[in-house]
N, C-alpha and C. Protein backbone atom coordinates (compact mmCIF):
# COMPACT_ATOMS: atom_id res chain seq x y z
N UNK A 1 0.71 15.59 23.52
CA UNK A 1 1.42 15.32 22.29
C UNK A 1 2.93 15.40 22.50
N UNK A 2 3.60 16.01 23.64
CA UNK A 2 4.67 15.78 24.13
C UNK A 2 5.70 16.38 23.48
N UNK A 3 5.49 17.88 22.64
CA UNK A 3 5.81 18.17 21.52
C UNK A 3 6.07 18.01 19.94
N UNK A 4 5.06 17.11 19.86
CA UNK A 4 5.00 16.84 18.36
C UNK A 4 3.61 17.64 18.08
N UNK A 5 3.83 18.07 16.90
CA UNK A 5 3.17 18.99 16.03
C UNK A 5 2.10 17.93 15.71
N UNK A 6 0.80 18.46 14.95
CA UNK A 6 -0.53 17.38 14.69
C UNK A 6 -0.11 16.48 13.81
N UNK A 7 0.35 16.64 12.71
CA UNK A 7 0.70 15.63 12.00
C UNK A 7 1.80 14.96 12.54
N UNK A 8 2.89 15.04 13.09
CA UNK A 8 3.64 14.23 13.77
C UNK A 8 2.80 12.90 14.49
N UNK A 9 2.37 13.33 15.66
CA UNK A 9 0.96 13.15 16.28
C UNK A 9 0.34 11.74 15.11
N UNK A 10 -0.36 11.95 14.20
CA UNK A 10 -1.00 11.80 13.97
C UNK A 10 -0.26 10.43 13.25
N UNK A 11 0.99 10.61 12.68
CA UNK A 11 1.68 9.55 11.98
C UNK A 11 2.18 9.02 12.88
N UNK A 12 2.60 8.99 14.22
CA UNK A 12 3.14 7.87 15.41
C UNK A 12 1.91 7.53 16.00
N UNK A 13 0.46 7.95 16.13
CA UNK A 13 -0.77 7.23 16.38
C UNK A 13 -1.14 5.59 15.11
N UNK A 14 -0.98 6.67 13.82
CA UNK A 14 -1.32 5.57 12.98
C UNK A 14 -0.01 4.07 13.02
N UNK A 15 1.41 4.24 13.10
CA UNK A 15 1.79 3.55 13.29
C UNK A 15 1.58 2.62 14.49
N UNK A 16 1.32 2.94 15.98
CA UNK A 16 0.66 2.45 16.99
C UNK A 16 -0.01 1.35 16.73
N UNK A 17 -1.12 2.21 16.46
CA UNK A 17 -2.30 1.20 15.94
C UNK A 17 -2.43 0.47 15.21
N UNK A 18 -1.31 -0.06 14.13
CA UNK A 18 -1.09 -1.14 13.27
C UNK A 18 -1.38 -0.08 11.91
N UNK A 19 -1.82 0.74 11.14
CA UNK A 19 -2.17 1.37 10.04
C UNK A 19 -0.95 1.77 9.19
N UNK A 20 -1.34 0.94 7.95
CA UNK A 20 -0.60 1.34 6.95
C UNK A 20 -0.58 2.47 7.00
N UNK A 21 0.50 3.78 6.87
CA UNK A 21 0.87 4.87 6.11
C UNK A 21 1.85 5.19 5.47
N UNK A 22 1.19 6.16 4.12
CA UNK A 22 2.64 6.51 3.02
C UNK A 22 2.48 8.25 3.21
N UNK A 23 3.66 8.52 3.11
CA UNK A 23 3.27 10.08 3.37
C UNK A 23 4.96 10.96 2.60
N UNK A 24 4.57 11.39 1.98
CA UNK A 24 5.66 12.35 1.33
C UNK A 24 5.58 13.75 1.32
N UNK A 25 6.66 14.76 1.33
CA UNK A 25 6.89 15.94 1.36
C UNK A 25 6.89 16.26 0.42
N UNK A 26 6.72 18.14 0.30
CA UNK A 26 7.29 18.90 -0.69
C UNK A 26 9.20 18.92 -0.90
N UNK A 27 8.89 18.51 -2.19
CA UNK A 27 10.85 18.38 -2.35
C UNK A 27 11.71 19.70 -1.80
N UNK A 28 10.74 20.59 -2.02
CA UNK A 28 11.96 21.61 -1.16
C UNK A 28 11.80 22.23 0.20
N UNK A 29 11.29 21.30 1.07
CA UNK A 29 10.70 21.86 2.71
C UNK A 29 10.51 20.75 3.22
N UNK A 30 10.32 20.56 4.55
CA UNK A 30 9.80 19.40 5.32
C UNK A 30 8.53 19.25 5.63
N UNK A 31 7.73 20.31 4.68
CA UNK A 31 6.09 20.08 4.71
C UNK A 31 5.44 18.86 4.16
N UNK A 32 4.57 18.15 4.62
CA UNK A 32 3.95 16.92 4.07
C UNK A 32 2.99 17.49 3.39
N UNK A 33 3.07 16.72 2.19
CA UNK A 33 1.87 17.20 1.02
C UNK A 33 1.01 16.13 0.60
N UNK A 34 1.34 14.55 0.64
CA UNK A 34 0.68 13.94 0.31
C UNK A 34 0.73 12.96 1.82
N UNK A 35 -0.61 11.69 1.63
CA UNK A 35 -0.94 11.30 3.00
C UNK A 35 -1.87 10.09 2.22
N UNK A 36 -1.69 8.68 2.64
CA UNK A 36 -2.82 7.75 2.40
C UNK A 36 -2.60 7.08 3.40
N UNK A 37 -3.52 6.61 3.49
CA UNK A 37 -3.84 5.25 4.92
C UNK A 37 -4.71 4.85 4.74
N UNK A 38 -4.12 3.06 5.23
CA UNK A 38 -4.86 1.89 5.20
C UNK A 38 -5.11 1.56 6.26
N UNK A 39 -6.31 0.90 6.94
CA UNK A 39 -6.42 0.13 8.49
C UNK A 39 -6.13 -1.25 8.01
N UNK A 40 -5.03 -1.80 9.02
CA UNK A 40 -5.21 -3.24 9.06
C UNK A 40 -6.39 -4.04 9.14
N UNK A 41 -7.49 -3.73 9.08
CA UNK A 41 -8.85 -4.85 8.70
C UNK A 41 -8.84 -4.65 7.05
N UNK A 42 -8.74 -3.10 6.34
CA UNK A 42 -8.91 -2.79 5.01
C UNK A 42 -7.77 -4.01 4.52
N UNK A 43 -6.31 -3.77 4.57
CA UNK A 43 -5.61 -4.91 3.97
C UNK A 43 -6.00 -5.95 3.96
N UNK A 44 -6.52 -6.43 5.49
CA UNK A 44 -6.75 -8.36 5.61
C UNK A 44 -7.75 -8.24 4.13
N UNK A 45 -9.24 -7.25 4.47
CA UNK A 45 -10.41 -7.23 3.24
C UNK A 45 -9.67 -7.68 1.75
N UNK A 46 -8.55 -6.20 1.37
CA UNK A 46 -8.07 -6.60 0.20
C UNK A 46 -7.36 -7.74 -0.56
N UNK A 47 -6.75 -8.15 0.40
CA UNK A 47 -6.23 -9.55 0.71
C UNK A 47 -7.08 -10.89 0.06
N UNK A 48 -8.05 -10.42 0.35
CA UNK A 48 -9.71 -11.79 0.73
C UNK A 48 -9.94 -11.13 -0.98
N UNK A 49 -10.34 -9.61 -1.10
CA UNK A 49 -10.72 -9.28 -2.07
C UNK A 49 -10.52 -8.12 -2.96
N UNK A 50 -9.48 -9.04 -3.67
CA UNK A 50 -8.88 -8.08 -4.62
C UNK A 50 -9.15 -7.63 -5.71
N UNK A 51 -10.32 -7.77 -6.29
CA UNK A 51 -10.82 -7.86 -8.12
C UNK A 51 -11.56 -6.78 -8.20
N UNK A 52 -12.10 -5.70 -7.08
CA UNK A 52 -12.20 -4.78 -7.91
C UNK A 52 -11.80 -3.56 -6.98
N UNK A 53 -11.49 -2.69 -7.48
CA UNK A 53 -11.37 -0.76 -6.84
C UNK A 53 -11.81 -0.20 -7.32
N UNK A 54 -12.64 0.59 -6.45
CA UNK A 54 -13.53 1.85 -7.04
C UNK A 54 -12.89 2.87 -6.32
N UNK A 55 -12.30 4.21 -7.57
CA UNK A 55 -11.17 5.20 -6.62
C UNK A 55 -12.14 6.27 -6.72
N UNK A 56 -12.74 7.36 -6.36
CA UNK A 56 -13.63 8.94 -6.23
C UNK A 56 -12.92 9.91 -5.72
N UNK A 57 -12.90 10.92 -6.37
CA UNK A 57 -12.52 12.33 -6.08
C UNK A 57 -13.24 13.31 -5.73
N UNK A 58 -14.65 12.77 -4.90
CA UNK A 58 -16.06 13.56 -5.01
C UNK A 58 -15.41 14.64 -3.96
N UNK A 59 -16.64 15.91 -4.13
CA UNK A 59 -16.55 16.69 -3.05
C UNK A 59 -15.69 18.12 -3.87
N UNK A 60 -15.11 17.54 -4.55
CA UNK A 60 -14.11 18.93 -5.45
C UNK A 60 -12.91 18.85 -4.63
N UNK A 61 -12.15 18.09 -4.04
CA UNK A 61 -10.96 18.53 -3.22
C UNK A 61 -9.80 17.26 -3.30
N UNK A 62 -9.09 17.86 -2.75
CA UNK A 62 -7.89 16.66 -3.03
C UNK A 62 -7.85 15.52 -1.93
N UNK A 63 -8.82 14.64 -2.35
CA UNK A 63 -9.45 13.74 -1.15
C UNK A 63 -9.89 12.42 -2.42
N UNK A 64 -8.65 11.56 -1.91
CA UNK A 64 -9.20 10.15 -2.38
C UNK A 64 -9.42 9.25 -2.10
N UNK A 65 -10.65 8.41 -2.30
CA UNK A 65 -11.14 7.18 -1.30
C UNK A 65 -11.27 5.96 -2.66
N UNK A 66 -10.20 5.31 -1.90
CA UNK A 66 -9.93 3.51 -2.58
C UNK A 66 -11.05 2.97 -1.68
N UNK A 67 -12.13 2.30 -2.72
CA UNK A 67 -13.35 1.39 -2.53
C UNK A 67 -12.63 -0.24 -2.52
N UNK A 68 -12.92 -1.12 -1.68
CA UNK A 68 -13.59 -2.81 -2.60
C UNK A 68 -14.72 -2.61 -2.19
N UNK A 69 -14.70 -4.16 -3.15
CA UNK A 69 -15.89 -5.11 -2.88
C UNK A 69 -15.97 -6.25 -2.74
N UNK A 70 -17.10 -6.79 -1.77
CA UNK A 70 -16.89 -8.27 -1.62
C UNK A 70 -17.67 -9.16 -2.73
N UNK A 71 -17.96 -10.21 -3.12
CA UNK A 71 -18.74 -10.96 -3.50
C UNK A 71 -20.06 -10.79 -2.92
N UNK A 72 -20.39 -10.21 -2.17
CA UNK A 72 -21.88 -10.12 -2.13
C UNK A 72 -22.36 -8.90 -2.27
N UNK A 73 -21.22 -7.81 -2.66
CA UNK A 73 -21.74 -6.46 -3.15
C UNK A 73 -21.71 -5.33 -2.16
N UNK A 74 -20.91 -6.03 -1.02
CA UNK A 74 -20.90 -4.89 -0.12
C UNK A 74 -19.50 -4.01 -0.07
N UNK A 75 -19.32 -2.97 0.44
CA UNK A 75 -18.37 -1.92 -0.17
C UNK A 75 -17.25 -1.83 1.00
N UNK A 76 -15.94 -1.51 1.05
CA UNK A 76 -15.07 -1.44 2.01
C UNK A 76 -13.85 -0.45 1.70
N UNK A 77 -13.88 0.41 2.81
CA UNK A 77 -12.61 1.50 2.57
C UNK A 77 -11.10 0.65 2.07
N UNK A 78 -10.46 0.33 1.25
CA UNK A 78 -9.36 0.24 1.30
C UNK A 78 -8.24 1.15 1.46
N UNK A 79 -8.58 2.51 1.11
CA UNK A 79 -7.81 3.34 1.69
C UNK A 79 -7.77 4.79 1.48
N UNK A 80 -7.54 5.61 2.32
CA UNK A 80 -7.90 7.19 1.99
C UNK A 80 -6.73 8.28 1.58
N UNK A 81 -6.81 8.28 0.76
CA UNK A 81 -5.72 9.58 0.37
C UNK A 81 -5.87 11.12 0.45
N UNK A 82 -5.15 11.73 1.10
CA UNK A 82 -5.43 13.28 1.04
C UNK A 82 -3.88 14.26 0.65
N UNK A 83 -4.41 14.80 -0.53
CA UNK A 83 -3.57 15.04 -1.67
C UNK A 83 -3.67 16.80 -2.10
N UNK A 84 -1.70 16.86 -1.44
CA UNK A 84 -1.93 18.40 -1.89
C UNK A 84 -2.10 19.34 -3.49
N UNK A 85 -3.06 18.10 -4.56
CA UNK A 85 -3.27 18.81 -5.29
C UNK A 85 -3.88 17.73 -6.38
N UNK A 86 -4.90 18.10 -7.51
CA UNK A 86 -5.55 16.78 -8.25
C UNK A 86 -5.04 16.62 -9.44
N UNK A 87 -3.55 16.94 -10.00
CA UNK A 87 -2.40 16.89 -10.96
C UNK A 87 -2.25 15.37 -11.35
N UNK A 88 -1.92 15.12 -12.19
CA UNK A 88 -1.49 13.84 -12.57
C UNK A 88 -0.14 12.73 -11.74
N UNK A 89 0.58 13.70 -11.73
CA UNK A 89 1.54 13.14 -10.99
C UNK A 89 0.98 12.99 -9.60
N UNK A 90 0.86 13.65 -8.71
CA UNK A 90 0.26 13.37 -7.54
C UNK A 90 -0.48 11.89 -7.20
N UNK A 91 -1.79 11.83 -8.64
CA UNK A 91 -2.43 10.40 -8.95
C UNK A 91 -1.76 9.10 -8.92
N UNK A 92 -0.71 9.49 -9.23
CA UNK A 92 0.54 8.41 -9.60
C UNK A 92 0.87 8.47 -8.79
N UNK A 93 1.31 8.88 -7.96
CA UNK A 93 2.36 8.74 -6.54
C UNK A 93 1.53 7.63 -5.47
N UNK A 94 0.14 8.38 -5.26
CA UNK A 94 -1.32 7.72 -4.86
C UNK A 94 -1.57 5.98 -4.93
N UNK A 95 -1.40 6.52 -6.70
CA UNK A 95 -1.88 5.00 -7.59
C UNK A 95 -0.74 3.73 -6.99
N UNK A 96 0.55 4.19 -6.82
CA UNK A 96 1.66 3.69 -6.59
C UNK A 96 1.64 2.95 -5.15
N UNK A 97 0.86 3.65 -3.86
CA UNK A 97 0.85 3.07 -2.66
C UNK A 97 0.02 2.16 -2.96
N UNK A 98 -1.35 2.49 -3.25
CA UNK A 98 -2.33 1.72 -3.83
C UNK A 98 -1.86 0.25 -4.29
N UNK A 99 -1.13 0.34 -5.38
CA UNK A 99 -0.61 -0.70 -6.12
C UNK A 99 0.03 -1.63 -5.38
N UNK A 100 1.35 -0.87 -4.22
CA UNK A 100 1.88 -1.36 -2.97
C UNK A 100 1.22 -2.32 -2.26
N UNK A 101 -0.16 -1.99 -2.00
CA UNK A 101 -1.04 -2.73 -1.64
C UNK A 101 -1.45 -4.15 -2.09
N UNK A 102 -1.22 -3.58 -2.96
CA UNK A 102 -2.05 -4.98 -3.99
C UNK A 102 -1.01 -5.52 -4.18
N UNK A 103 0.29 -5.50 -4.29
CA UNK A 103 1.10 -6.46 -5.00
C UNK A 103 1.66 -7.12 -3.34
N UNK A 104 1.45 -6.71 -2.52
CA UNK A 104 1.82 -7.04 -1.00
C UNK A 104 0.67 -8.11 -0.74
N UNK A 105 -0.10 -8.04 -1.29
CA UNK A 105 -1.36 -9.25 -0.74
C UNK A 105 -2.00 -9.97 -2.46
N UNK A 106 -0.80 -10.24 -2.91
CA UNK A 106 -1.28 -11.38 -3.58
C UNK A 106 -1.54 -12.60 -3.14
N UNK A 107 -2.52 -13.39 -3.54
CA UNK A 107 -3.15 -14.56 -2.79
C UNK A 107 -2.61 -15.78 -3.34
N UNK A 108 -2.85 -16.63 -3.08
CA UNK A 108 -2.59 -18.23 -3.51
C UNK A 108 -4.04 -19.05 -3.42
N UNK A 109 -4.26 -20.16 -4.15
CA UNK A 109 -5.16 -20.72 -4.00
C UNK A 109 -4.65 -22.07 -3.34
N UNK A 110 -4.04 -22.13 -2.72
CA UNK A 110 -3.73 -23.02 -1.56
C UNK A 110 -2.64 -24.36 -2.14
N UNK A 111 -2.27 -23.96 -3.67
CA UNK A 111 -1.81 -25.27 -4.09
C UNK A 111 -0.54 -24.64 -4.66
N UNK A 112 -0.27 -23.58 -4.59
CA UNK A 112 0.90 -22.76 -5.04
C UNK A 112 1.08 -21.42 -6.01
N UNK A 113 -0.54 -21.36 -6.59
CA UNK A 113 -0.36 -20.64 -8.10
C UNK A 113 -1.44 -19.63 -7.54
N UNK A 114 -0.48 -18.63 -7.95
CA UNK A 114 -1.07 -17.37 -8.07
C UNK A 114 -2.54 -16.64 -8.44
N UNK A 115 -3.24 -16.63 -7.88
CA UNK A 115 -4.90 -16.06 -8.17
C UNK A 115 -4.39 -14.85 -8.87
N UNK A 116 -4.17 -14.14 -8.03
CA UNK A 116 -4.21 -12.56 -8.58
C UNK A 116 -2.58 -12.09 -8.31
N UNK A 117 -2.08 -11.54 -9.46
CA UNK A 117 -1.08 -10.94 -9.57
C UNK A 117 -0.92 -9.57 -8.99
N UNK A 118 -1.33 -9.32 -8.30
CA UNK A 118 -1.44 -8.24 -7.08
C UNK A 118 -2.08 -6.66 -7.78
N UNK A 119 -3.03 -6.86 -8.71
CA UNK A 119 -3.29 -5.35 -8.98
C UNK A 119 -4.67 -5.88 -9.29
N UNK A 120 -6.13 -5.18 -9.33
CA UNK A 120 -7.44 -5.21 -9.07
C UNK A 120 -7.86 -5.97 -11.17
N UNK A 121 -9.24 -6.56 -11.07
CA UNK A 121 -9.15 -6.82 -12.10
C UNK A 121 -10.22 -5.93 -12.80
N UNK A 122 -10.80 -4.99 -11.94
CA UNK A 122 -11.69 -4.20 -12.50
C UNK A 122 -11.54 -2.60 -11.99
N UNK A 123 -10.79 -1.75 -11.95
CA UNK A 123 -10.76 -0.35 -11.45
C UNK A 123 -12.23 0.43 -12.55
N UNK A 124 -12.81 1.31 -11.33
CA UNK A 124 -13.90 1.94 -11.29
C UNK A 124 -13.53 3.42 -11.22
N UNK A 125 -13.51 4.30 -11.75
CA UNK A 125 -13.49 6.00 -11.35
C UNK A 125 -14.39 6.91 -11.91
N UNK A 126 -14.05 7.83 -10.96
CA UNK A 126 -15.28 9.08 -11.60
C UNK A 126 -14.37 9.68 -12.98
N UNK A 127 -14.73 10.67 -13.45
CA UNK A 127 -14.60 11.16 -14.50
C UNK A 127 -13.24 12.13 -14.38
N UNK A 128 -12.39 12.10 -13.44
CA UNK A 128 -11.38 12.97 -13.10
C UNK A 128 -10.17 12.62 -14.16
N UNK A 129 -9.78 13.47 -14.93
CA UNK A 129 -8.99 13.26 -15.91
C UNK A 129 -7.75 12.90 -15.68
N UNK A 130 -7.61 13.66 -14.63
CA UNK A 130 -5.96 13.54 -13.51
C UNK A 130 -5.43 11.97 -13.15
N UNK A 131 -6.76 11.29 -12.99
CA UNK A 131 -6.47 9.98 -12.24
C UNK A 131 -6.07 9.16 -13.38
N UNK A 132 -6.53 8.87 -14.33
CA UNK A 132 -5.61 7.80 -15.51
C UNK A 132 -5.64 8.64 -16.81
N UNK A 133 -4.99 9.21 -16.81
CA UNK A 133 -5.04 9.99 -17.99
C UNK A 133 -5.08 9.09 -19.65
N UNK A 134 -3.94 7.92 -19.41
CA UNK A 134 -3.84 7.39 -20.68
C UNK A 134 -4.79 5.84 -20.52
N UNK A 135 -5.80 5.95 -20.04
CA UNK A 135 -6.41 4.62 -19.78
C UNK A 135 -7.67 4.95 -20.32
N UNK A 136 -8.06 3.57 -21.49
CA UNK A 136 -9.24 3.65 -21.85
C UNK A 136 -10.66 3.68 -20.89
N UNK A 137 -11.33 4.49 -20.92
CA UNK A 137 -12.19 4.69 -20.29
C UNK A 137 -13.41 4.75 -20.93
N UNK A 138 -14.35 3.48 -20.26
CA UNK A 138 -16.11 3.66 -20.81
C UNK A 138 -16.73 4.42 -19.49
N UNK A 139 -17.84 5.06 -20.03
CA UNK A 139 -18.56 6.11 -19.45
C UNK A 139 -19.92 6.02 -19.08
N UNK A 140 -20.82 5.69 -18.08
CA UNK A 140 -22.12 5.34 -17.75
C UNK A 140 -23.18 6.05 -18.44
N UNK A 141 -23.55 5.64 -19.20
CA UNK A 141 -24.82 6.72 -19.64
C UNK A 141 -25.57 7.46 -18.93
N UNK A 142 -26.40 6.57 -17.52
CA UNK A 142 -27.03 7.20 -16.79
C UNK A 142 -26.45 6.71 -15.24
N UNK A 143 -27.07 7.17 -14.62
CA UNK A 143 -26.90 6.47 -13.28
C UNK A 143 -28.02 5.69 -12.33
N UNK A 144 -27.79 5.05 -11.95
CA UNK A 144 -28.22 4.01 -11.37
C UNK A 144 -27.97 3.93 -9.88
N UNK A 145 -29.51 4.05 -9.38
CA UNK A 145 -29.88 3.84 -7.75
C UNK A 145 -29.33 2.79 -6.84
N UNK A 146 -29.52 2.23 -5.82
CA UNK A 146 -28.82 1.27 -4.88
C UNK A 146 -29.66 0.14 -5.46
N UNK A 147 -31.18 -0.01 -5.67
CA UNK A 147 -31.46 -0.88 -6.00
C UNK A 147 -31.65 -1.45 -7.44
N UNK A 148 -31.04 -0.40 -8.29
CA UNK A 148 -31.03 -1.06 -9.95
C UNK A 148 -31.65 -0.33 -10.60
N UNK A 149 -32.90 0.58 -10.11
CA UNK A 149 -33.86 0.71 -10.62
C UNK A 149 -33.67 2.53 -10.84
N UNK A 150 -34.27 2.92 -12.61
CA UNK A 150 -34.02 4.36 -12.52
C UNK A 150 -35.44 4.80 -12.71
């Protein structure tokens, strides 16, 4: 590591390798508190398919995973966040790279005009209050298996 500390390390690997990263400190130290990353295949994906995100906070911890999907229903990391805390603001900071994303790979339909204005047309979340606080939210009654069936 040649004297860089793990996270040092770890943010000149991801740049290497082509991977989006956003990463911010605590305002009063040079400690990193927040952390998301994208792989360059996840962008090209979002790119191709942008209409929906499914964001989860499972597990109880400050760990967030940006879902797509393709048209045939299959699922793809767009990007992982690990977050020193599940506060509102934090969500926002998150929501904000996220968004980065999306407004960086707006598409064209080959004739000049804009498909998608760079933000998802369907966001999906668990029940975490932190993550959109002022956004109307419908609620699943039950849940539902891989194949449809309860």
């Amino acid at each position: 590591m040649q004297g860089r500390n793990t996270i040092e390390e770890v943010l000149r690997l991801s740049a290497e390798r082509g991977y989006t990263v956003f990463h911010r400190n605590r305002e009063d130290s040079n400690v990193l508190s927040d952390m998301a990353v994208a792989h360059p295949t996840s962008i090209a994906m979002i790119r191709t398919w942008p209409y929906i995100l499914i964001m989860d906070t499972t597990y109880n911890m400050p760990l967030l995973e940006c879902v797509g999907m393709t048209p045939t229903g299959k699922n793809f990391i767009v990007a992982t966040a690990f977050m020193c805390n599940e506060q509102a603001t934090t969500y926002k900071w998150v929501l904000q790279q996220i968004k980065y994303l999306y407004f960086t790979s707006a598409m064209s339909n080959g004739q000049g005009s804009v498909i998608n204005e760079g933000e998802p047309l369907v966001v999906l979340t668990d029940r975490e209050s932190g993550l959109m606080p002022k956004t109307h939210r419908s609620e699943c009654v039950g849940q539902v298996d891989r194949d449809g069936v309860r």
